[in-house]
C-alpha atoms as a PDB file:
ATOM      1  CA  UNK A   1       9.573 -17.458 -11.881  1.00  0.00           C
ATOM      2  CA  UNK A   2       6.616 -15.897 -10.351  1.00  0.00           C
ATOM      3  CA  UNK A   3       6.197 -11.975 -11.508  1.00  0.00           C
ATOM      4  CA  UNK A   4       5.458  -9.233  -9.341  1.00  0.00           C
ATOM      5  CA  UNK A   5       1.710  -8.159 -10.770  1.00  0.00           C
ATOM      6  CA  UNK A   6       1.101 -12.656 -10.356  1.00  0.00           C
ATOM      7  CA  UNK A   7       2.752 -12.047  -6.495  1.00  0.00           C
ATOM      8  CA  UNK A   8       0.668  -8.233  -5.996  1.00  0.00           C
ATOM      9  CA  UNK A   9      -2.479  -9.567  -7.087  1.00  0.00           C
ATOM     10  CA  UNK A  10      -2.638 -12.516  -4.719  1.00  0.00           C
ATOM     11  CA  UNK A  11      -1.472 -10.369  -1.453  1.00  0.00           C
ATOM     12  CA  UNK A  12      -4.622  -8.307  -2.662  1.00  0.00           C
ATOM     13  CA  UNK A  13      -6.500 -10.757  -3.183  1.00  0.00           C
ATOM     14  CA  UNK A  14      -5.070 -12.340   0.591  1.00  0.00           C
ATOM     15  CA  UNK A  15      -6.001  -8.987   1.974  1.00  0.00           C
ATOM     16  CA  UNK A  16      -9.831  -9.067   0.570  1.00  0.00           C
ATOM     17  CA  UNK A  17     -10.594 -12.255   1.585  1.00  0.00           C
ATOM     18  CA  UNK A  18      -9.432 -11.324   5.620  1.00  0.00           C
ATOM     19  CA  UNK A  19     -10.964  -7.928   5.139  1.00  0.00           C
ATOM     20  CA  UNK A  20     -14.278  -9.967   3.709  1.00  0.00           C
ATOM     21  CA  UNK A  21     -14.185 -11.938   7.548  1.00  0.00           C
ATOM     22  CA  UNK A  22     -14.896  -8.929   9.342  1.00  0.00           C
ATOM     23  CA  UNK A  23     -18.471  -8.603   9.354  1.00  0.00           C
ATOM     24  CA  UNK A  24     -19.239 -11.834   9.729  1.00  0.00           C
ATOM     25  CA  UNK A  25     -17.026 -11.911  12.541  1.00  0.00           C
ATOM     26  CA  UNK A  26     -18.575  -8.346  13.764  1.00  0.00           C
ATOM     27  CA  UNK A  27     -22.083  -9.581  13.479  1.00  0.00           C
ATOM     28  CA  UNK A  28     -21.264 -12.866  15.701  1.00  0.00           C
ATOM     29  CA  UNK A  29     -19.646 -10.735  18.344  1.00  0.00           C
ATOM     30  CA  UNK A  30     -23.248  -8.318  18.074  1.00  0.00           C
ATOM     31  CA  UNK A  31     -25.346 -11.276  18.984  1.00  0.00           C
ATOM     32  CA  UNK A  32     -23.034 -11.586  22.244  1.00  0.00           C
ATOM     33  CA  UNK A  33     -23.747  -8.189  23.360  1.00  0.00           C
ATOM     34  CA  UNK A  34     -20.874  -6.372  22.137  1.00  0.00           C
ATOM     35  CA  UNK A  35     -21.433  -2.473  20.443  1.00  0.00           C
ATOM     36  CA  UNK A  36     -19.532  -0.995  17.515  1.00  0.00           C
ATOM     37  CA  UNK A  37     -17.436   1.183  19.046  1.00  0.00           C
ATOM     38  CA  UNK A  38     -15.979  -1.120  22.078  1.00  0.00           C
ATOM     39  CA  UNK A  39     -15.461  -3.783  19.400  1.00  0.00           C
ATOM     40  CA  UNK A  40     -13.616  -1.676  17.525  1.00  0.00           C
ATOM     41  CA  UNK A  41     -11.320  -0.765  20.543  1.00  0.00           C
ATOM     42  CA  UNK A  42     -11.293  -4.405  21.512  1.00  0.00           C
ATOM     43  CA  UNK A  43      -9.691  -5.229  18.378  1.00  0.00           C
ATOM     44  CA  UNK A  44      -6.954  -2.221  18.403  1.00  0.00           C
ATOM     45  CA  UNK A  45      -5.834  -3.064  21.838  1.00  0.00           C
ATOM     46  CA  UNK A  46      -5.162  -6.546  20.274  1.00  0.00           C
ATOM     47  CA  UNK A  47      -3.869  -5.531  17.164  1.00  0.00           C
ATOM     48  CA  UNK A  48      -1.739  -2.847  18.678  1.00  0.00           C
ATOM     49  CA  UNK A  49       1.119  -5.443  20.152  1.00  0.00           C
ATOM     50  CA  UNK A  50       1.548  -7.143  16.824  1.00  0.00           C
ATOM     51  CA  UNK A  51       2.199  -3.618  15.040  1.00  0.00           C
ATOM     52  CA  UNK A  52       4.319  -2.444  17.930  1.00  0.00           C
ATOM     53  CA  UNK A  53       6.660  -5.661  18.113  1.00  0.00           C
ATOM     54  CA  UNK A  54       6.932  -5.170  14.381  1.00  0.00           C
ATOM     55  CA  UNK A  55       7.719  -1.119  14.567  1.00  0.00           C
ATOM     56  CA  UNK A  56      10.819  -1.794  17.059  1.00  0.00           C
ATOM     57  CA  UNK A  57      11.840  -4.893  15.595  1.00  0.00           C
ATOM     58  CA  UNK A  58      12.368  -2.386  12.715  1.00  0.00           C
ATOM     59  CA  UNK A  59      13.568   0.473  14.433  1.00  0.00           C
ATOM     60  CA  UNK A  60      16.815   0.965  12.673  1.00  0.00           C
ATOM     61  CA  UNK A  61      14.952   1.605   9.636  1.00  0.00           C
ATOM     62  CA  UNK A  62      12.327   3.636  11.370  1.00  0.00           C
ATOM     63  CA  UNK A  63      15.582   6.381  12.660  1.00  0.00           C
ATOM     64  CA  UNK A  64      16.788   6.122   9.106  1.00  0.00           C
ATOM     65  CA  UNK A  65      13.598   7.286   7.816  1.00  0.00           C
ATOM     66  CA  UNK A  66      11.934   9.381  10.596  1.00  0.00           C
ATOM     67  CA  UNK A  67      11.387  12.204   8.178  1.00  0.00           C
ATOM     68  CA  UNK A  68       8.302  10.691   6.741  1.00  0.00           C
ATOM     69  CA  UNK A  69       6.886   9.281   9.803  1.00  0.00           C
ATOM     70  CA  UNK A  70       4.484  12.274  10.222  1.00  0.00           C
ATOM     71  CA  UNK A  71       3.106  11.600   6.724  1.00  0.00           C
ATOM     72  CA  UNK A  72       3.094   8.039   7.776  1.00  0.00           C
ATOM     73  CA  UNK A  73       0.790   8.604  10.909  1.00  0.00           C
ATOM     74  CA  UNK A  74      -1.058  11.025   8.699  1.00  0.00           C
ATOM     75  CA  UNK A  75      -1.810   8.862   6.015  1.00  0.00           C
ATOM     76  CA  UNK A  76      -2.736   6.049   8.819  1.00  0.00           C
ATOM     77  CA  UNK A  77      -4.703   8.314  10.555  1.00  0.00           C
ATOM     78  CA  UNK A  78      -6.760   8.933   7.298  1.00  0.00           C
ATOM     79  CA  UNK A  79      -7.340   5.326   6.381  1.00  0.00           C
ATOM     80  CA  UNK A  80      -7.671   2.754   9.103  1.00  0.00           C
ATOM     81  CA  UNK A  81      -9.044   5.990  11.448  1.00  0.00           C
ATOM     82  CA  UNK A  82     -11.441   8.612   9.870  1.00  0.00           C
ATOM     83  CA  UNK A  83     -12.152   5.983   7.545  1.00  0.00           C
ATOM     84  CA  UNK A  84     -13.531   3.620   9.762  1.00  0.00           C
ATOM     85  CA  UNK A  85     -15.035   5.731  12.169  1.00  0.00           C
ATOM     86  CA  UNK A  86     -17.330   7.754   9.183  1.00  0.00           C
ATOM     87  CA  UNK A  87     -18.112   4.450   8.431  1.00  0.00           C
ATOM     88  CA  UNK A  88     -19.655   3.941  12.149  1.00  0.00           C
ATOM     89  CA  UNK A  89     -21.167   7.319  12.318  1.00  0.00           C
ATOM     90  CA  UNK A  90     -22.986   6.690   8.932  1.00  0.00           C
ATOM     91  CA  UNK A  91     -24.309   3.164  10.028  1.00  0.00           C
ATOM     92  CA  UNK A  92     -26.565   5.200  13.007  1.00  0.00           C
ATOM     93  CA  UNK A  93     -28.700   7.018  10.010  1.00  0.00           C
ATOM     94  CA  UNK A  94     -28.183   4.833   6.596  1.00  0.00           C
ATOM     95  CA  UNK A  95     -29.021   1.008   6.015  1.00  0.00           C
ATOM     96  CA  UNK A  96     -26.313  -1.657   5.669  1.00  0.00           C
ATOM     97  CA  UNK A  97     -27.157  -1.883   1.774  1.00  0.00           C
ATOM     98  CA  UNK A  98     -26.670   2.193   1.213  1.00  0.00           C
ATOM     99  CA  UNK A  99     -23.530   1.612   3.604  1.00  0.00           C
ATOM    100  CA  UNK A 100     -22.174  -1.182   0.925  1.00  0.00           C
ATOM    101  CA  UNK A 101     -22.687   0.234  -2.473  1.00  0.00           C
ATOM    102  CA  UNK A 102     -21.340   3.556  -1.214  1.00  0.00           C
ATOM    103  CA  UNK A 103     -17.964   1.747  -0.141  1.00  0.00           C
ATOM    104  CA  UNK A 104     -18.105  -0.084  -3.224  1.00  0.00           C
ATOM    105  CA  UNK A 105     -17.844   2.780  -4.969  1.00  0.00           C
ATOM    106  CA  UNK A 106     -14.052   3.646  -3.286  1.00  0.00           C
ATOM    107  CA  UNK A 107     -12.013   1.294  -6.483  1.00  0.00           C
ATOM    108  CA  UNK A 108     -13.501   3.669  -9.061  1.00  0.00           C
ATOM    109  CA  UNK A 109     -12.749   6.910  -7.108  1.00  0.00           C
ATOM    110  CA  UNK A 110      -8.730   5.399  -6.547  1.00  0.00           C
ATOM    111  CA  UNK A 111      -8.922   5.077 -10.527  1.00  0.00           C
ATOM    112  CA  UNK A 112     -10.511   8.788 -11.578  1.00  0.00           C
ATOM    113  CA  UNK A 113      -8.545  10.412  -8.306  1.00  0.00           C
ATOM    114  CA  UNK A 114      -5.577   8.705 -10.037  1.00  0.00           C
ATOM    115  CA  UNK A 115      -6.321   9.722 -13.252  1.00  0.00           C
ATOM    116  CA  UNK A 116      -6.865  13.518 -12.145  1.00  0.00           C
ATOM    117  CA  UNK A 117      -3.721  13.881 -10.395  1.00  0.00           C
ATOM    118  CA  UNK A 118      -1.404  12.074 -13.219  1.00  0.00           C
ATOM    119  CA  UNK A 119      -3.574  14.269 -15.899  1.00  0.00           C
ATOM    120  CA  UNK A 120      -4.195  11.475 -17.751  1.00  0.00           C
ATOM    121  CA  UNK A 121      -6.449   8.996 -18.574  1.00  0.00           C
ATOM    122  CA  UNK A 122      -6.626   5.406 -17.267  1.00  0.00           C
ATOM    123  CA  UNK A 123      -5.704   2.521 -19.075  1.00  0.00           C
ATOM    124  CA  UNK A 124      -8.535   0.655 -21.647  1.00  0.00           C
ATOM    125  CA  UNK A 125      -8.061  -2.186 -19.224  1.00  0.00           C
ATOM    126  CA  UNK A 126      -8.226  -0.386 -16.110  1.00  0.00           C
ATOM    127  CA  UNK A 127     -11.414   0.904 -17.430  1.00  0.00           C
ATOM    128  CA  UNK A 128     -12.957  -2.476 -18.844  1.00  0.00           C
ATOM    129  CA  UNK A 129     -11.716  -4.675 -15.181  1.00  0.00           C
ATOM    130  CA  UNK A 130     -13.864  -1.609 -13.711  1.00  0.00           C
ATOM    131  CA  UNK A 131     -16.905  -2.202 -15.763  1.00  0.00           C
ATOM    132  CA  UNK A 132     -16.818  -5.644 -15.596  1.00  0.00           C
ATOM    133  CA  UNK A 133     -16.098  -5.567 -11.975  1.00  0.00           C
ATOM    134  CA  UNK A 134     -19.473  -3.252 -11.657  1.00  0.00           C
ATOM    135  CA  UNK A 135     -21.502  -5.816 -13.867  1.00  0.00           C
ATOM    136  CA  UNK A 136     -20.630  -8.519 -11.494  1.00  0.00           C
ATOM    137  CA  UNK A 137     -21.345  -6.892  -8.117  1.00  0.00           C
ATOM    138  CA  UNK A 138     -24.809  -5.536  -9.761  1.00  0.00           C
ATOM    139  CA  UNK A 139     -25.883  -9.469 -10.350  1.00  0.00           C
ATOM    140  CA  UNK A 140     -24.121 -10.394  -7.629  1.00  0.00           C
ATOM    141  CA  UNK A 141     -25.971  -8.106  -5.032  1.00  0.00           C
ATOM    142  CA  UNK A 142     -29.323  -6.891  -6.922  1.00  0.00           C
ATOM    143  CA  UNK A 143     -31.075  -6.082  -4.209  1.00  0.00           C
ATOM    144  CA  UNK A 144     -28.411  -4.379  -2.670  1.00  0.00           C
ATOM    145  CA  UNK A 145     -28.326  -1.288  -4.874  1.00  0.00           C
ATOM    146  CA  UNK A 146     -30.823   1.261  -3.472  1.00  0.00           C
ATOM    147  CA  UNK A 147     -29.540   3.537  -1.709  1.00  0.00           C
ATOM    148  CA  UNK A 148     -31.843   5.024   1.576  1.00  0.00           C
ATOM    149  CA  UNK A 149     -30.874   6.770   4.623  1.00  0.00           C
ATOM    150  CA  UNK A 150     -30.534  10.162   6.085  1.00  0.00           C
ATOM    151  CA  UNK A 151     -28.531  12.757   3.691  1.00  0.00           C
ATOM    152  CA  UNK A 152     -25.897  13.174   6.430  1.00  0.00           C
ATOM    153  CA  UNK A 153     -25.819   9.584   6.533  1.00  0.00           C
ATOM    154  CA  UNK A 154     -25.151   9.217   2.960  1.00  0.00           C
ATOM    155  CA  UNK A 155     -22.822  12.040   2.988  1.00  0.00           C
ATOM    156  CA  UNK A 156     -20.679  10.305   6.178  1.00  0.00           C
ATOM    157  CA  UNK A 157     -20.734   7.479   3.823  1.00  0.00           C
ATOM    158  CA  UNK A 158     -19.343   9.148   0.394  1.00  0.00           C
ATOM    159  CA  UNK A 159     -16.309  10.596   3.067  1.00  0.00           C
ATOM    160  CA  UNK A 160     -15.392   7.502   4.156  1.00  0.00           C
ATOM    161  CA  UNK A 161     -14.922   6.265   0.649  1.00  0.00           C
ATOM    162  CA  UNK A 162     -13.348   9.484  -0.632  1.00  0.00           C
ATOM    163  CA  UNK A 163     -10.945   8.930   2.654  1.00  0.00           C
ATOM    164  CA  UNK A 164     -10.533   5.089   1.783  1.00  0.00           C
ATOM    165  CA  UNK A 165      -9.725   5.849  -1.732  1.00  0.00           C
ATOM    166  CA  UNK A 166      -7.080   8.998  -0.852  1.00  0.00           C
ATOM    167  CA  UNK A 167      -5.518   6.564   2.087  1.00  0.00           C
ATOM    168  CA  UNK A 168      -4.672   4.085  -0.719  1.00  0.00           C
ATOM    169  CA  UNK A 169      -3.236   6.905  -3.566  1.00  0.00           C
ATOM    170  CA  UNK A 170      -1.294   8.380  -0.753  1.00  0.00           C
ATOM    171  CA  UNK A 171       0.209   5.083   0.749  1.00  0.00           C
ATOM    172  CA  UNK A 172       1.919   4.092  -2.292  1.00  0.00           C
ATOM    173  CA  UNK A 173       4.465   6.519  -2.474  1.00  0.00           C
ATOM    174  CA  UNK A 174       5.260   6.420   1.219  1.00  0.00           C
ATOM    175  CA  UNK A 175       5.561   2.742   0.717  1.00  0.00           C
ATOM    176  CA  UNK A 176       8.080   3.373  -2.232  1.00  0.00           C
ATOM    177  CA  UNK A 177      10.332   5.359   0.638  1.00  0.00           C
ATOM    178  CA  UNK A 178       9.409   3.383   3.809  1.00  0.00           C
ATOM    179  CA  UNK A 179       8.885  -0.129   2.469  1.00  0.00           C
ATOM    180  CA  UNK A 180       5.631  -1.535   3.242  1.00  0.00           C
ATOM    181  CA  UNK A 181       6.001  -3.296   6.444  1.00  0.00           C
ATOM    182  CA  UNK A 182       7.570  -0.069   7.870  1.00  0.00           C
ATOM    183  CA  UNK A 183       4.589   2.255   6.437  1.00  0.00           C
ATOM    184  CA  UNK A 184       2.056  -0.056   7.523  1.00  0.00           C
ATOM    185  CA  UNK A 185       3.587  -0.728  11.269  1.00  0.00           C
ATOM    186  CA  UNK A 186       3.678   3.268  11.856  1.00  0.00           C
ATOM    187  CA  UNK A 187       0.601   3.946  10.108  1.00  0.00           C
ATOM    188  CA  UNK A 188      -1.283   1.325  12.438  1.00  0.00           C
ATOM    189  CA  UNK A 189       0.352   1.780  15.370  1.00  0.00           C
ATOM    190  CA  UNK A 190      -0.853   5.285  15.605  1.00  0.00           C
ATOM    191  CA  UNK A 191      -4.203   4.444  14.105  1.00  0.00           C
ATOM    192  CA  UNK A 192      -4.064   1.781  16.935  1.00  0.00           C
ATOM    193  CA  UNK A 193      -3.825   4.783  19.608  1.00  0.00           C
ATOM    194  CA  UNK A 194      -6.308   6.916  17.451  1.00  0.00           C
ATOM    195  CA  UNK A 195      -8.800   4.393  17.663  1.00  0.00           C
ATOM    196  CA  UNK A 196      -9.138   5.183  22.034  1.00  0.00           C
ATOM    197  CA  UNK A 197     -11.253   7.661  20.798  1.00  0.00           C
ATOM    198  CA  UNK A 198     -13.953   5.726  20.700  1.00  0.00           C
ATOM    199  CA  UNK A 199     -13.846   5.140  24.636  1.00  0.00           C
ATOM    200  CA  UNK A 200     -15.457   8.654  24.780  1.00  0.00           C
ATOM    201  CA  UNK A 201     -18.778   6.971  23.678  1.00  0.00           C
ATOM    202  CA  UNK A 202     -18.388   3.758  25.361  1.00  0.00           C
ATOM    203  CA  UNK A 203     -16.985   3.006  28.660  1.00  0.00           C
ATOM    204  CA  UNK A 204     -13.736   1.438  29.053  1.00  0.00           C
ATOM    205  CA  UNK A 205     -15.627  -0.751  32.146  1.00  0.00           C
ATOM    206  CA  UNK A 206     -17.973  -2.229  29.068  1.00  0.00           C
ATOM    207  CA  UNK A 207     -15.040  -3.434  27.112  1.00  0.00           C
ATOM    208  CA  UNK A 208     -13.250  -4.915  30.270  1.00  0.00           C
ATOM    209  CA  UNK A 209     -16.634  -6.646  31.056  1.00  0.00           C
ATOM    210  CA  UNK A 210     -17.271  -8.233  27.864  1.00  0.00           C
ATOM    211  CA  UNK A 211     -17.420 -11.824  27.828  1.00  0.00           C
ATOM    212  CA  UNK A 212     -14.475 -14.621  27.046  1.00  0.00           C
ATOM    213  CA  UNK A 213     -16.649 -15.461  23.728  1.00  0.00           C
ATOM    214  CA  UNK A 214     -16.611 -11.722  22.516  1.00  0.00           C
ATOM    215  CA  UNK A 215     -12.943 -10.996  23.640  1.00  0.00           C
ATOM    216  CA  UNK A 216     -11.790 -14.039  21.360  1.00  0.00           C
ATOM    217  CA  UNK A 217     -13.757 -12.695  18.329  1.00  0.00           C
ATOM    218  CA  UNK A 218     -11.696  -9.539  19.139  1.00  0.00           C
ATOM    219  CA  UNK A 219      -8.386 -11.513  18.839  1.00  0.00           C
ATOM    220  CA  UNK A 220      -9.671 -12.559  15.647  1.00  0.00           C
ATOM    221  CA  UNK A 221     -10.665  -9.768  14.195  1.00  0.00           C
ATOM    222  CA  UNK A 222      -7.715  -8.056  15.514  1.00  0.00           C
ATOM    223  CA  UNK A 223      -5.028 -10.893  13.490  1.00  0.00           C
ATOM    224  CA  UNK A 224      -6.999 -12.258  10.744  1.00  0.00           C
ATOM    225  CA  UNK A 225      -9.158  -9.356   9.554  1.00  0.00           C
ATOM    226  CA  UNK A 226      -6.589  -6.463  10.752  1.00  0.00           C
ATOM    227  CA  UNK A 227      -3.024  -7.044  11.225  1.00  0.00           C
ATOM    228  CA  UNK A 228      -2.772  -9.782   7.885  1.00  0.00           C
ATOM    229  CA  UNK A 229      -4.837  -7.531   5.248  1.00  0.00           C
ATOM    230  CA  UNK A 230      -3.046  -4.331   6.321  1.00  0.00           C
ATOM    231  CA  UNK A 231       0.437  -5.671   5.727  1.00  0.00           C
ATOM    232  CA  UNK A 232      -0.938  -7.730   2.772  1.00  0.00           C
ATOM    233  CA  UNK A 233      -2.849  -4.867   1.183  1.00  0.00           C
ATOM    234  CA  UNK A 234       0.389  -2.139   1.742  1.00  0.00           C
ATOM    235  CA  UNK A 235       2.872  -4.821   0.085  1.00  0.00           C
ATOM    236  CA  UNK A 236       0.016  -4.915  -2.986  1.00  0.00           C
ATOM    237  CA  UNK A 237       0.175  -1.456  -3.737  1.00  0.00           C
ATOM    238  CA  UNK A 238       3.694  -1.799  -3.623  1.00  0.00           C
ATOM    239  CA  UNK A 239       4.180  -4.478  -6.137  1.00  0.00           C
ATOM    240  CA  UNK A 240       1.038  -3.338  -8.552  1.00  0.00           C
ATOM    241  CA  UNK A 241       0.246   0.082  -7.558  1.00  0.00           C
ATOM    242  CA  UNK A 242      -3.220   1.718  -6.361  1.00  0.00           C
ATOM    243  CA  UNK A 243      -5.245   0.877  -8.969  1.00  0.00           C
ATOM    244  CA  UNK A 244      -4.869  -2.872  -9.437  1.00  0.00           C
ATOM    245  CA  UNK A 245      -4.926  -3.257  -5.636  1.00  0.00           C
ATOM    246  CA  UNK A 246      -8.230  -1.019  -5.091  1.00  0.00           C
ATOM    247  CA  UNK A 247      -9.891  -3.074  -8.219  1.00  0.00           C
ATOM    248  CA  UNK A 248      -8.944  -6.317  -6.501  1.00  0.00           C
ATOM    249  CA  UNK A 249     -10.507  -5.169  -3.195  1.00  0.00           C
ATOM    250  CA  UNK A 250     -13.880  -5.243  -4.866  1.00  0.00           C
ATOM    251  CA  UNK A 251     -13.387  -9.396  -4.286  1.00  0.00           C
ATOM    252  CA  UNK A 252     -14.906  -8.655  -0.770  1.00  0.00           C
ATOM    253  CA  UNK A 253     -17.991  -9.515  -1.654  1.00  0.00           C
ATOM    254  CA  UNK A 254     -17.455 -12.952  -3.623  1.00  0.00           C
ATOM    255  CA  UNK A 255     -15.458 -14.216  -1.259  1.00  0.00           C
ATOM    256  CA  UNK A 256     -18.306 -12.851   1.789  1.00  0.00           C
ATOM    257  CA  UNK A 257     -21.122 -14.620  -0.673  1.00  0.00           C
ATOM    258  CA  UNK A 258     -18.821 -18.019  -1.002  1.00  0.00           C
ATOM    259  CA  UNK A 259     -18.664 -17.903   3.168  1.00  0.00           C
ATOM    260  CA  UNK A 260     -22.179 -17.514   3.584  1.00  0.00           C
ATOM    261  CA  UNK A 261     -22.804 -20.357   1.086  1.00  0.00           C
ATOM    262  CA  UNK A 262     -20.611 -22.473   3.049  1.00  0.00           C
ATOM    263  CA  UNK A 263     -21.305 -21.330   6.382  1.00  0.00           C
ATOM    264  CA  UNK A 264     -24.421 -20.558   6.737  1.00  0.00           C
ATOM    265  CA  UNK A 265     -26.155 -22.618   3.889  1.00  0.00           C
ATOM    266  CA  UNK A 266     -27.156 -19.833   1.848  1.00  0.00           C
ATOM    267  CA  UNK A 267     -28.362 -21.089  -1.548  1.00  0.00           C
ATOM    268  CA  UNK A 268     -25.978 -20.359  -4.481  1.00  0.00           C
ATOM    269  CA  UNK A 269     -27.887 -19.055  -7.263  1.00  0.00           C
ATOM    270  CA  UNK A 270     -27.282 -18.773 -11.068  1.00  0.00           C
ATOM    271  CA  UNK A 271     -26.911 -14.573 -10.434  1.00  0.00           C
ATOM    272  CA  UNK A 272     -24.131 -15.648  -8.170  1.00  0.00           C
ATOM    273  CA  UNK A 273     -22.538 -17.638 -10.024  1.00  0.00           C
ATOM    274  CA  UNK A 274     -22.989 -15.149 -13.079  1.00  0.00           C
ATOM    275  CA  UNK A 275     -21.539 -11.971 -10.557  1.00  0.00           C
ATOM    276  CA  UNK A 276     -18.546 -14.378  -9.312  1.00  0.00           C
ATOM    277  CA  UNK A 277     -17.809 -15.362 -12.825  1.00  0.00           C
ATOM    278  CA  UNK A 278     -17.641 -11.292 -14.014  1.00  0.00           C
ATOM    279  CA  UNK A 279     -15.890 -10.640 -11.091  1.00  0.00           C
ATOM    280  CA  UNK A 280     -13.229 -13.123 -11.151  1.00  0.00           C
ATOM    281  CA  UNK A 281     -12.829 -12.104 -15.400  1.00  0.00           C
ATOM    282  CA  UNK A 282     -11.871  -8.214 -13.975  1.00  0.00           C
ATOM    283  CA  UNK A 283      -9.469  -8.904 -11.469  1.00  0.00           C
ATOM    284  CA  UNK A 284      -8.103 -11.357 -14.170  1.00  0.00           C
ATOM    285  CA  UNK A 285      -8.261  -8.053 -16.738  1.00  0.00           C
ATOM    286  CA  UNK A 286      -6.640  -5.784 -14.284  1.00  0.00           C
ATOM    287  CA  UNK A 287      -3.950  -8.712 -14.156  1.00  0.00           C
ATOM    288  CA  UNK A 288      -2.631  -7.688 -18.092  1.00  0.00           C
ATOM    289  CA  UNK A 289      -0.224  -4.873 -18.602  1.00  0.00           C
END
């Protein structure tokens, strides 16, 4: 029989490799002509009827438990929201490698934001997946780690990982009381609505006139890098907690390095093979009680 850590660790690892799409997705709707911030409400207003369908297809549940659907929206709001859009407003003043080792930085502060509010330290294996984990992603991505950019640039950057990282301590216990397909279909459905924000920068008559090409990376982005991960990633952190699922995220970038190998020809190297091989040996550390 399968165990729950064996069943959490591959819906995290499900939800980093569809989370690990998105820019290369993003970047092929870019060369079309599309901007950030009407792709971004592109792929809400297709996300939005998946999330919805799934809220009232649950709405007996939802009545039982309305008393936590403010912390619900909250906590969505937080994450898949402020998150993201920090993340935009950061890109206009800091490069994509500052942008990359800041948000890789969002596992560790789950594990010491953890560790602060429990009083305690974290566990010798929590601590060695993390600094294995590290190794890898600093032979992985050497040229990646220097950091340049405006300070308010930098400091958009650190809030959307501090955000990130508080979205994903908060969500678990909310997913304890909601389940996680109810927490995540309230928490995105009002991200979903929070995300029209963003039609105060662009136009909504840009998004309508976007071309067939760029709506159907939209669709994708909106199922495959959006509506799977989220429900993927909230039933991780039920199963294995924070932690685990946060140090699993940081498989992003070996599975983004394995597409672009495959993909787009990229030469594998013997520093990725090195990074993949320290990477892959955390997650598997993380993986022991």
């Amino acid at each position: 029989m399968t165990s729950p850590i064996k069943i959490g660790l591959g819906l995290a690892l499900l939800a980093s490799f569809m989370f690990s799409l998105k820019p290369i997705l993003i970047k092929e709707a870019y060369v079309l002509g599309a901007n950030s911030e009407g792709l971004m409400v592109l792929r809400m207003w297709f996300a939005f009827p998946f999330y919805f369908g799934l809220l009232l297809w649950q709405y007996p549940s939802l009545m039982a438990k309305k008393r936590y659907i403010a912390s619900a929206v909250a906590t969505g709001f937080l994450g898949y929201f402020l998150s993201s859009y920090l993340d935009l407003l950061a890109l206009e003043s800091i490069s994509a490698h500052a942008e990359r080792v800041i948000l890789y930085a969002y596992p560790s502060l789950v594990v010491l934001f953890k560790a602060g509010w429990d009083r305690k330290l974290p566990s010798k294996n929590v601590l060695l997946a993390v600094a294995v984990v590290y190794a890898g992603l600093l032979v992985l991505l050497p040229g990646e780690f220097n950091i340049n950019g405006s300070l308010i640039g930098l400091g958009l950057m650190l809030s959307c990982a501090v955000t990130f990282a508080i979205y994903v301590l908060l969500s678990k216990p909310l997913i304890e009381k909601l389940g996680a397909g109810l927490f995540t279909s309230i928490a995105m459905v009002s991200s979903c609505l929070f995300s029209q924000l963003n039609l105060l920068h662009t136009p909504i008559e840009v998004v309508l006139n976007y071309s067939t090409a760029i709506y159907g990376y939209g669709v994708a982005l909106a199922f495959f890098s959006t509506v799977i991960p989220s429900y993927a990633m909230s039933a991780a952190i039920g199963r294995i907690g924070s932690e685990r699922t946060a140090i699993t995220g940081t498989t992003g970038p070996l599975f983004t390095t394995l597409m672009a190998v495959w993909i787009l020809g990229e030469t594998l190297t013997l520093y990725h093979i090195t990074g993949l091989v320290l990477v892959i040996i955390g997650v598997y550390l993380i993986s022991k009680k």
